[in-house]
N, C-alpha and C. Protein backbone atom coordinates (compact mmCIF):
# COMPACT_ATOMS: atom_id res chain seq x y z
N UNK A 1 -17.14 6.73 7.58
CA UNK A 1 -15.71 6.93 7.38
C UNK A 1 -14.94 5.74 7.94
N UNK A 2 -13.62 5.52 7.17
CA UNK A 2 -12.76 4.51 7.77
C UNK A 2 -13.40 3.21 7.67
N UNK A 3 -14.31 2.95 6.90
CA UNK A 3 -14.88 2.03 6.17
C UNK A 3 -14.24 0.88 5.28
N UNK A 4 -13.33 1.41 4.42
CA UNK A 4 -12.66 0.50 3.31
C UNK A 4 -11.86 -0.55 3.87
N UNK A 5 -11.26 -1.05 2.62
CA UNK A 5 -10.34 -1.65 2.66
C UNK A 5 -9.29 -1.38 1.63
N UNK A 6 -7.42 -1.74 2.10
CA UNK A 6 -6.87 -1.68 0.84
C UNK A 6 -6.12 -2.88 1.32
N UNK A 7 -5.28 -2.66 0.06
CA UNK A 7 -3.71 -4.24 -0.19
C UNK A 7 -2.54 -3.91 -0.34
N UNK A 8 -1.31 -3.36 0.75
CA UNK A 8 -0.42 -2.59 -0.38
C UNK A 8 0.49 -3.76 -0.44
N UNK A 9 0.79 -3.75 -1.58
CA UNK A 9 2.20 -4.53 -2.26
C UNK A 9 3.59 -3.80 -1.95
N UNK A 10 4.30 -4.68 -0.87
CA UNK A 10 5.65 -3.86 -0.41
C UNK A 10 6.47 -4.50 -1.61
N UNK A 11 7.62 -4.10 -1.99
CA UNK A 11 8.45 -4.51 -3.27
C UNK A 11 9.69 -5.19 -2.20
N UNK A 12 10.26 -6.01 -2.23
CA UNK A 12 11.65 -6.80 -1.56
C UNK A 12 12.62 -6.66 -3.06
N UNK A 13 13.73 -6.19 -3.06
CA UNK A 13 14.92 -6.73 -4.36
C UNK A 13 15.85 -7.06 -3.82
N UNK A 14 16.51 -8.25 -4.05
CA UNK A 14 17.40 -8.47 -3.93
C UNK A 14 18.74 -8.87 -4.95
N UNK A 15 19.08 -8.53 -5.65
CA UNK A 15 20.06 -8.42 -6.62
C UNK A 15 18.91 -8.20 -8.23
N UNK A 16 18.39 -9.48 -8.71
CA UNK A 16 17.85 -9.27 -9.93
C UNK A 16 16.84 -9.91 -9.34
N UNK A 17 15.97 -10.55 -8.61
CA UNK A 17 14.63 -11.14 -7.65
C UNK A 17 14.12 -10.33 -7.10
N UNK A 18 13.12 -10.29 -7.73
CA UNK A 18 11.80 -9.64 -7.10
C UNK A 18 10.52 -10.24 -6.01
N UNK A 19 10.03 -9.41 -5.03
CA UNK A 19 9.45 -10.81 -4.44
C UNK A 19 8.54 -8.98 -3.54
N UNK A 20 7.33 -9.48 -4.11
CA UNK A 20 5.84 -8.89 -2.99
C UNK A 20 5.41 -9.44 -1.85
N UNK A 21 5.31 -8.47 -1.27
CA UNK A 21 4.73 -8.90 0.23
C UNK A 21 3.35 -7.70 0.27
N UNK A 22 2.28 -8.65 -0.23
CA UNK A 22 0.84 -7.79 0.95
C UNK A 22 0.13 -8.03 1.93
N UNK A 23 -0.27 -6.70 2.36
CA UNK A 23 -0.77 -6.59 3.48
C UNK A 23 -1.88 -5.73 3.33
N UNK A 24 -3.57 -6.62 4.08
CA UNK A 24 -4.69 -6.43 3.77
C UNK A 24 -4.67 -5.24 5.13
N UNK A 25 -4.85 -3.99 4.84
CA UNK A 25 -5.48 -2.86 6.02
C UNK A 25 -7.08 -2.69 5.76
N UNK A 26 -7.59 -2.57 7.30
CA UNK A 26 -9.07 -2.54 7.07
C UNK A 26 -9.20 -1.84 7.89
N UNK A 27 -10.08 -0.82 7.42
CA UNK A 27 -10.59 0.32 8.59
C UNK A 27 -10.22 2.00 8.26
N UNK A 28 -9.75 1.77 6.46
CA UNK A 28 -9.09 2.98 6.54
C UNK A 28 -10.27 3.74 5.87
N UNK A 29 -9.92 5.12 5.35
CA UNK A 29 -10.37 6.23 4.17
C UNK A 29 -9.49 5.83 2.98
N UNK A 30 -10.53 5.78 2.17
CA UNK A 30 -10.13 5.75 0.54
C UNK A 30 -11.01 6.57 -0.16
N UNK A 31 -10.24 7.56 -0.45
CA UNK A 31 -10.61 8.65 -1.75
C UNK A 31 -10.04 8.43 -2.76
N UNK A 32 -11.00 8.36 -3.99
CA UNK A 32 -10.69 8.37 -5.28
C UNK A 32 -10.92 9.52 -6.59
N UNK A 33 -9.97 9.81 -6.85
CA UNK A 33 -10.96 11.46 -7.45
C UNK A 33 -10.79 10.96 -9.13
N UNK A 34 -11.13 9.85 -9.63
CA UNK A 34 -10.87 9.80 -10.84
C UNK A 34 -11.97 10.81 -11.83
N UNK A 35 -12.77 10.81 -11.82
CA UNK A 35 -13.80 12.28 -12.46
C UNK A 35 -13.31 13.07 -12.59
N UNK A 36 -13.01 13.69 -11.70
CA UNK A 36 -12.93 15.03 -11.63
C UNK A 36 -11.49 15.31 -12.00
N UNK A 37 -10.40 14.06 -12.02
CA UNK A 37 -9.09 14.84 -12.60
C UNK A 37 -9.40 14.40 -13.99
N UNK A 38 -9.78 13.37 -14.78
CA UNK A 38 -10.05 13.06 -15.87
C UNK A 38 -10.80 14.38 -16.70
N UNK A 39 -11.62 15.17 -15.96
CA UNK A 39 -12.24 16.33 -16.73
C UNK A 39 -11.49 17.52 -16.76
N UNK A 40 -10.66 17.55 -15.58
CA UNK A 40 -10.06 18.83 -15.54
C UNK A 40 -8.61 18.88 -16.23
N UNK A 41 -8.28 17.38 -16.07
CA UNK A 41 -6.84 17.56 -17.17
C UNK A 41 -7.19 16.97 -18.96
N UNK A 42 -8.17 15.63 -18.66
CA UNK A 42 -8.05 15.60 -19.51
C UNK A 42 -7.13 14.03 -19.91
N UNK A 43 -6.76 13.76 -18.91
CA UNK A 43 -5.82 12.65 -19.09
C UNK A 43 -6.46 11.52 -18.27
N UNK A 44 -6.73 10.31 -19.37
CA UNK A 44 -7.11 9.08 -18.87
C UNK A 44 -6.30 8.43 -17.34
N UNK A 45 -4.92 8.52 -17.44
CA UNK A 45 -4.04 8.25 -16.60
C UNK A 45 -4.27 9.38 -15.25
N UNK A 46 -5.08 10.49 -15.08
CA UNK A 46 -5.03 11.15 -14.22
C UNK A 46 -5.52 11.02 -12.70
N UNK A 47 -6.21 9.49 -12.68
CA UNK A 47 -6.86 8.75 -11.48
C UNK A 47 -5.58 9.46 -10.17
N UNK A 48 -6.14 9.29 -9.15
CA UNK A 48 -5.44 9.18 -8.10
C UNK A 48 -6.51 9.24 -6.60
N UNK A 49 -5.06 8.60 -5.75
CA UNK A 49 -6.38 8.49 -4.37
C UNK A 49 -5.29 8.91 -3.30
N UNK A 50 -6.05 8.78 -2.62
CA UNK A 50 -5.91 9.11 -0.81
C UNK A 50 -6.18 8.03 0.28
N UNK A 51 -4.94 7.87 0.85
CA UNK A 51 -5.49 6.70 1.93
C UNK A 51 -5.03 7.35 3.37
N UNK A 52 -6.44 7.34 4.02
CA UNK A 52 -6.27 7.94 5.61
C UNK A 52 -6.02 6.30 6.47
N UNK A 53 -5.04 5.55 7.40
CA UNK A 53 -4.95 5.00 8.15
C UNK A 53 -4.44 5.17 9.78
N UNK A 54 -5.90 4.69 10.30
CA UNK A 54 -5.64 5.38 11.71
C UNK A 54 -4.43 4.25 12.28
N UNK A 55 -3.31 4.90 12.99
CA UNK A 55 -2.66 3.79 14.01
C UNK A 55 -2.82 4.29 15.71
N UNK A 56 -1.97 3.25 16.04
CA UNK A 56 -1.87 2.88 17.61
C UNK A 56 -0.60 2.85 17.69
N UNK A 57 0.03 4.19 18.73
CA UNK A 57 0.88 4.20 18.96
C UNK A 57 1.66 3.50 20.39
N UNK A 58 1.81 1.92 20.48
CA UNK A 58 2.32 1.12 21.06
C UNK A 58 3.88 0.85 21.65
N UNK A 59 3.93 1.82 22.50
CA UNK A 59 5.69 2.12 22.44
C UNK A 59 6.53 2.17 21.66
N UNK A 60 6.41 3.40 20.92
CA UNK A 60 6.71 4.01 20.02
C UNK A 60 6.79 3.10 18.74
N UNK A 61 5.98 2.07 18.90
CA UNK A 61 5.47 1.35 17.59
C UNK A 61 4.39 1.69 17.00
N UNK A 62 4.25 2.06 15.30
CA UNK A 62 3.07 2.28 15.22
C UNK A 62 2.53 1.36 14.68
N UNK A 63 1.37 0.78 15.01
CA UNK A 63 0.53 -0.16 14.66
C UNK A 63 -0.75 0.17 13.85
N UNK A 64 -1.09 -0.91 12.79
CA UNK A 64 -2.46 -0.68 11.85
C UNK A 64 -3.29 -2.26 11.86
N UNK A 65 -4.28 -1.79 12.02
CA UNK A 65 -5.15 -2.91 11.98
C UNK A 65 -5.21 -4.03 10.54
N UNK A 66 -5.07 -5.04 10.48
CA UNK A 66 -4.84 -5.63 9.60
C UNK A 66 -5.87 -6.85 9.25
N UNK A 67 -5.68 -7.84 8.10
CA UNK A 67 -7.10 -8.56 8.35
C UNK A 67 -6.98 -9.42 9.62
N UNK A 68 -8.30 -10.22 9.44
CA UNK A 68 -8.55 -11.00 10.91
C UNK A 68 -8.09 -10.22 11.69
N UNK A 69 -8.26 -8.94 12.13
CA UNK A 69 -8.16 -8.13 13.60
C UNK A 69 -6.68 -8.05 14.11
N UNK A 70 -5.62 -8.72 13.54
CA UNK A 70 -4.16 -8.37 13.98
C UNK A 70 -3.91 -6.88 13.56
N UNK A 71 -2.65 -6.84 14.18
CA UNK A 71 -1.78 -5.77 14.29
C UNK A 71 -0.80 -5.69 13.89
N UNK A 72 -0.71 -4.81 12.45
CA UNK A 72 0.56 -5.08 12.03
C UNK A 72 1.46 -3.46 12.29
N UNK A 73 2.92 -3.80 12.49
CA UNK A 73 3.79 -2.43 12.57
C UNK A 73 4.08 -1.64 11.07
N UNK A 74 3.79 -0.41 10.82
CA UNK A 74 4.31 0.22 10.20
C UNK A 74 5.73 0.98 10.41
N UNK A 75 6.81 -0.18 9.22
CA UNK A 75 8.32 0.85 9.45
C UNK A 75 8.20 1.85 8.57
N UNK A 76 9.24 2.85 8.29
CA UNK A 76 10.15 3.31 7.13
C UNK A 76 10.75 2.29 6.31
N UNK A 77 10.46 2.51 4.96
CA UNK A 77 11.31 1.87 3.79
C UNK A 77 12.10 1.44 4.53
N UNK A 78 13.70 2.31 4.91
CA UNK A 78 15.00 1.49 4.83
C UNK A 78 14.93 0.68 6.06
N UNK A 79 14.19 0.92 6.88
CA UNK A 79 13.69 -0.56 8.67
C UNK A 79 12.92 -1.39 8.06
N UNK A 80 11.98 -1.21 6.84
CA UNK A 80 11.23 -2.76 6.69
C UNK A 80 12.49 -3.24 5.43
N UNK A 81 13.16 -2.50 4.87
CA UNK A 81 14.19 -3.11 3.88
C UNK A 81 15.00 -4.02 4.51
N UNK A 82 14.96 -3.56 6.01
CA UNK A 82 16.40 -4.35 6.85
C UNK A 82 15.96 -5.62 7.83
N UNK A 83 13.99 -5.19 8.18
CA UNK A 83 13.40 -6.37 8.55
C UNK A 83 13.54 -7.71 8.23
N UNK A 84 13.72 -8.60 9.25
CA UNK A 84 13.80 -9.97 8.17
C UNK A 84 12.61 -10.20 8.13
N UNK A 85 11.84 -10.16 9.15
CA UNK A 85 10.18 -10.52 9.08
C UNK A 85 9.24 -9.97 8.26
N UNK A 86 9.54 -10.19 6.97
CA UNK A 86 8.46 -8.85 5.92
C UNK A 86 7.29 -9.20 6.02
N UNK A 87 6.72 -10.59 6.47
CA UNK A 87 5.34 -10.41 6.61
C UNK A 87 4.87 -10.38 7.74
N UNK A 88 5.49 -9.48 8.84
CA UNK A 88 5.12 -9.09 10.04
C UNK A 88 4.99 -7.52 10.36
N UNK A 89 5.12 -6.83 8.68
CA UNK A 89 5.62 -5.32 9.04
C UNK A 89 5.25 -4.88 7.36
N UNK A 90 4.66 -3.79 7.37
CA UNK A 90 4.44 -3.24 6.18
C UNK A 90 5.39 -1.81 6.09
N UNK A 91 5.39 -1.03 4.50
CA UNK A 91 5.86 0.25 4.99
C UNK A 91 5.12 0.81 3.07
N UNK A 92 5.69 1.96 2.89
CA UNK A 92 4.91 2.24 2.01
C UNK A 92 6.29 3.32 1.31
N UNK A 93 7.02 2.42 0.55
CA UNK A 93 7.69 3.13 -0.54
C UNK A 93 7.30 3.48 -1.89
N UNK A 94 8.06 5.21 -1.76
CA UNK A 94 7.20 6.33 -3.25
C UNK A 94 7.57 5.45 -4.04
N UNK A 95 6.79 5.31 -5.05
CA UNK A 95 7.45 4.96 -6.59
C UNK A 95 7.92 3.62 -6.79
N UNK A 96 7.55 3.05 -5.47
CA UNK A 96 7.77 1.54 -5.84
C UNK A 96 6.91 0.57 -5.46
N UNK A 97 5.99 0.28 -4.44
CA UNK A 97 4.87 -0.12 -3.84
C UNK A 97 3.60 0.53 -4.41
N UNK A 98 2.86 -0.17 -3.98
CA UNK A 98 1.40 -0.22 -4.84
C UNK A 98 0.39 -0.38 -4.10
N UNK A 99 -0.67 -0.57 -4.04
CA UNK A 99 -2.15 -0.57 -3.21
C UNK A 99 -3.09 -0.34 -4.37
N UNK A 100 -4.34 -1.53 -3.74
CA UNK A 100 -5.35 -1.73 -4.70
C UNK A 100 -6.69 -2.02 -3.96
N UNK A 101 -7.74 -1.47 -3.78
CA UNK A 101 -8.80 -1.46 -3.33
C UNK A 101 -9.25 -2.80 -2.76
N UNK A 102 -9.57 -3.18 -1.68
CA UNK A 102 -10.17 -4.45 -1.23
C UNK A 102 -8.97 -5.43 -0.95
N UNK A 103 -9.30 -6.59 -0.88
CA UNK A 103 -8.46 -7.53 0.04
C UNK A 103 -7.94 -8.44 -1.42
N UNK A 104 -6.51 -9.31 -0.93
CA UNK A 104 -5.89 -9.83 -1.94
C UNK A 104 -5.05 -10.71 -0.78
N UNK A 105 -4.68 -11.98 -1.02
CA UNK A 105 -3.96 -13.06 -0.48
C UNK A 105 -2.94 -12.48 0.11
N UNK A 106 -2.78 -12.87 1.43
CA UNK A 106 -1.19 -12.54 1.93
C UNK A 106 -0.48 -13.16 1.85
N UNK A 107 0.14 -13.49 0.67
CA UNK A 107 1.70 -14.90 0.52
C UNK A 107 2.27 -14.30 -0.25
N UNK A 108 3.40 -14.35 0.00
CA UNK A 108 4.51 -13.85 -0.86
C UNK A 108 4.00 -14.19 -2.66
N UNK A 109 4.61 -13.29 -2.79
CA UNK A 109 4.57 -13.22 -4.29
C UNK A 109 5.83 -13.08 -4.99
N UNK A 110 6.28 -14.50 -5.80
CA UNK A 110 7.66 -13.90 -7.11
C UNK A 110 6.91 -13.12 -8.19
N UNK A 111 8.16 -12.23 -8.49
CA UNK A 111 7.17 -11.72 -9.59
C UNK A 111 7.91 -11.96 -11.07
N UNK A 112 9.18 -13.58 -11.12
CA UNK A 112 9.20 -14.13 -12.18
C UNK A 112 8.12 -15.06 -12.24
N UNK A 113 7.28 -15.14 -11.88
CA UNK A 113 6.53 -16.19 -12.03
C UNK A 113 5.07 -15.38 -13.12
N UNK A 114 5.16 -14.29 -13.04
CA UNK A 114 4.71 -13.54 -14.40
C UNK A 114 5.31 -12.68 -15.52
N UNK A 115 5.00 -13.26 -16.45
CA UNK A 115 5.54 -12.54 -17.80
C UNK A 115 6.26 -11.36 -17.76
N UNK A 116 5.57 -10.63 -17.29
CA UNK A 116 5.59 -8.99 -17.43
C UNK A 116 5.79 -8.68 -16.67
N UNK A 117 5.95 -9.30 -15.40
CA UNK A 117 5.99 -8.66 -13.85
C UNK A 117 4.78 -8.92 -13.16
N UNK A 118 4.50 -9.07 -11.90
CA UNK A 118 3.42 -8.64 -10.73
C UNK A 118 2.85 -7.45 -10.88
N UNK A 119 3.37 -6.77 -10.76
CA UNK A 119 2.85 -5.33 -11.16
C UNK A 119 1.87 -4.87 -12.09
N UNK A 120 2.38 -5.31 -13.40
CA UNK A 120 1.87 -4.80 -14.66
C UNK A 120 0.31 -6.08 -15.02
N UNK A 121 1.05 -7.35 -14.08
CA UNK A 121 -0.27 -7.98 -14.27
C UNK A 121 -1.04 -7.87 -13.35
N UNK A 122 -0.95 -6.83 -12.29
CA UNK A 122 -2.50 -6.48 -11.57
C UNK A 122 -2.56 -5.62 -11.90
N UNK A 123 -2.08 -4.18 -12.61
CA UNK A 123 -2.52 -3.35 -13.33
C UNK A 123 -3.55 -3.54 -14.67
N UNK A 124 -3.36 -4.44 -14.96
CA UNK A 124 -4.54 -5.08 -16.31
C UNK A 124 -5.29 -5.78 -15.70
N UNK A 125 -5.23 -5.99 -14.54
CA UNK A 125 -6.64 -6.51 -14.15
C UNK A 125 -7.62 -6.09 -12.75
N UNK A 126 -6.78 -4.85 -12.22
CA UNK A 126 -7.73 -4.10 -11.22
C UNK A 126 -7.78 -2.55 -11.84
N UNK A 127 -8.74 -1.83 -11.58
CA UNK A 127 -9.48 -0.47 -12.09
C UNK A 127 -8.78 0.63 -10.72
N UNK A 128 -8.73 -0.29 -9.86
CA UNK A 128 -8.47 0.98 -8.64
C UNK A 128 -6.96 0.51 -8.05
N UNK A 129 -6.02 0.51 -8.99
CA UNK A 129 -4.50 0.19 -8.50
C UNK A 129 -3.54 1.33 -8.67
N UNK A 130 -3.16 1.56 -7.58
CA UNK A 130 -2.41 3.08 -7.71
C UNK A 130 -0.61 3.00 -6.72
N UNK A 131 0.47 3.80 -7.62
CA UNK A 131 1.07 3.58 -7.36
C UNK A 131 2.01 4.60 -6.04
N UNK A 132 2.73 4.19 -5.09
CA UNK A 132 2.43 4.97 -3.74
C UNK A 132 3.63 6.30 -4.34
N UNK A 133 2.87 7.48 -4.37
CA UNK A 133 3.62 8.82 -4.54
C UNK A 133 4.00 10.22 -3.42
N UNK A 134 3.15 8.96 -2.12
CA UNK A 134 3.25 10.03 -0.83
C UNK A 134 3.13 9.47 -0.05
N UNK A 135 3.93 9.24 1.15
CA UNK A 135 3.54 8.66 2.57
C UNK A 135 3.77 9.67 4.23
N UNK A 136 3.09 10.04 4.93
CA UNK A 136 2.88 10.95 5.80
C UNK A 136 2.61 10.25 6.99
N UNK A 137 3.67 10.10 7.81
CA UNK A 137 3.24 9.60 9.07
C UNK A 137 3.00 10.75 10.18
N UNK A 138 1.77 10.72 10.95
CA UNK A 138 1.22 11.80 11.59
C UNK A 138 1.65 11.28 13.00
N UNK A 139 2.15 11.81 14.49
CA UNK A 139 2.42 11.22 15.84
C UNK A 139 1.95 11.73 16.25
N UNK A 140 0.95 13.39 16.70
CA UNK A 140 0.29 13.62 17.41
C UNK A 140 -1.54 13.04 17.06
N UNK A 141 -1.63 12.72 16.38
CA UNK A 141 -2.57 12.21 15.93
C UNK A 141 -2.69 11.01 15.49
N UNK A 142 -1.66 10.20 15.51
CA UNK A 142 -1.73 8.96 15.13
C UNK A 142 -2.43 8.21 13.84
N UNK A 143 -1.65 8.69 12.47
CA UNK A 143 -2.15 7.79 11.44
C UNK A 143 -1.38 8.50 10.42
N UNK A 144 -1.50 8.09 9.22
CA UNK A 144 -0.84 7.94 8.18
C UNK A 144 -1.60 8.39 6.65
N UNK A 145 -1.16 9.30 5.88
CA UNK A 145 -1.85 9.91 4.78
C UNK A 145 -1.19 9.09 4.04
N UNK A 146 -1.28 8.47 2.79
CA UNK A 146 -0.81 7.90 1.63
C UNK A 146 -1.29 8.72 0.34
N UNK A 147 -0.83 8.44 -0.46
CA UNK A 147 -1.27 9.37 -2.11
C UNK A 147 -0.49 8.24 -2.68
N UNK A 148 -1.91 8.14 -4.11
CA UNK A 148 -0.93 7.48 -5.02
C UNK A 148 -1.57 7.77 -5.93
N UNK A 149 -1.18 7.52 -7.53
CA UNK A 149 -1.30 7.71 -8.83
C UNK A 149 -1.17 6.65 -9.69
């Protein structure tokens, strides 16, 4: 357990500019139930997963292990929206952020610099990219449930 790895893609907008920030977590749970919803609904699109990440609660910071062994803080959406330091702080907004199995470059990303968007072009080219539909921060236990689709 707590084996994997993921990448989530935080979204930044600022008027009509788009701009990704990821961040490689290592050490978490990743469940994937694509089988078994594919048979029971029926719908190709029915993939979805589960991400368990343990933190460290550091005066009243919570912290997640990140690559090369740092420590990065997990805010709320509207505290990493207001962060200036986005690549010092991750957070995990529904319906707009993303996560994709295994490790992916940490540098900012425009996402005019693709056709279609960032998004839609790592969706055509990763199998396990899911988009964030739940985030659960746990304090007596220290860690964080994610869901995405």
């Amino acid at each position: 357990m707590y084996t994997d790895t993921i990448t989530v893609f935080n979204q930044q907008k600022v008027k009509k500019q788009i701009t990704w920030y990821p961040t490689v977590i290592r050490g978490v749970e990743l469940q994937i139930t694509a089988g078994r919803n594919r048979s029971t609904t029926g719908l190709e699109n029915a993939d979805s997963a589960k991400v368990f990440i343990k933190c460290e609660n550091s005066n009243g910071k919570m912290l997640v292990e990140t690559s090369q062994g740092e420590k990065r803080e997990y805010l709320k959406p509207k505290s990493w929206n207001a962060y200036t330091e986005k690549n010092q702080a991750f957070t995990f907004q529904e319906g707009i952020d993303f996560f994709v199995q295994g490790e992916y470059q940490e540098v900012a990303i425009m996402d005019a610099n693709y056709e279609d968007g960032f998004l839609s072009y790592m969706s055509d080219r990763y199998d396990d990219l899911f988009l964030v539909n739940k985030a659960d921060l746990y304090k007596t236990i220290p860690h964080l449930e994610i869901g995405g689709r």
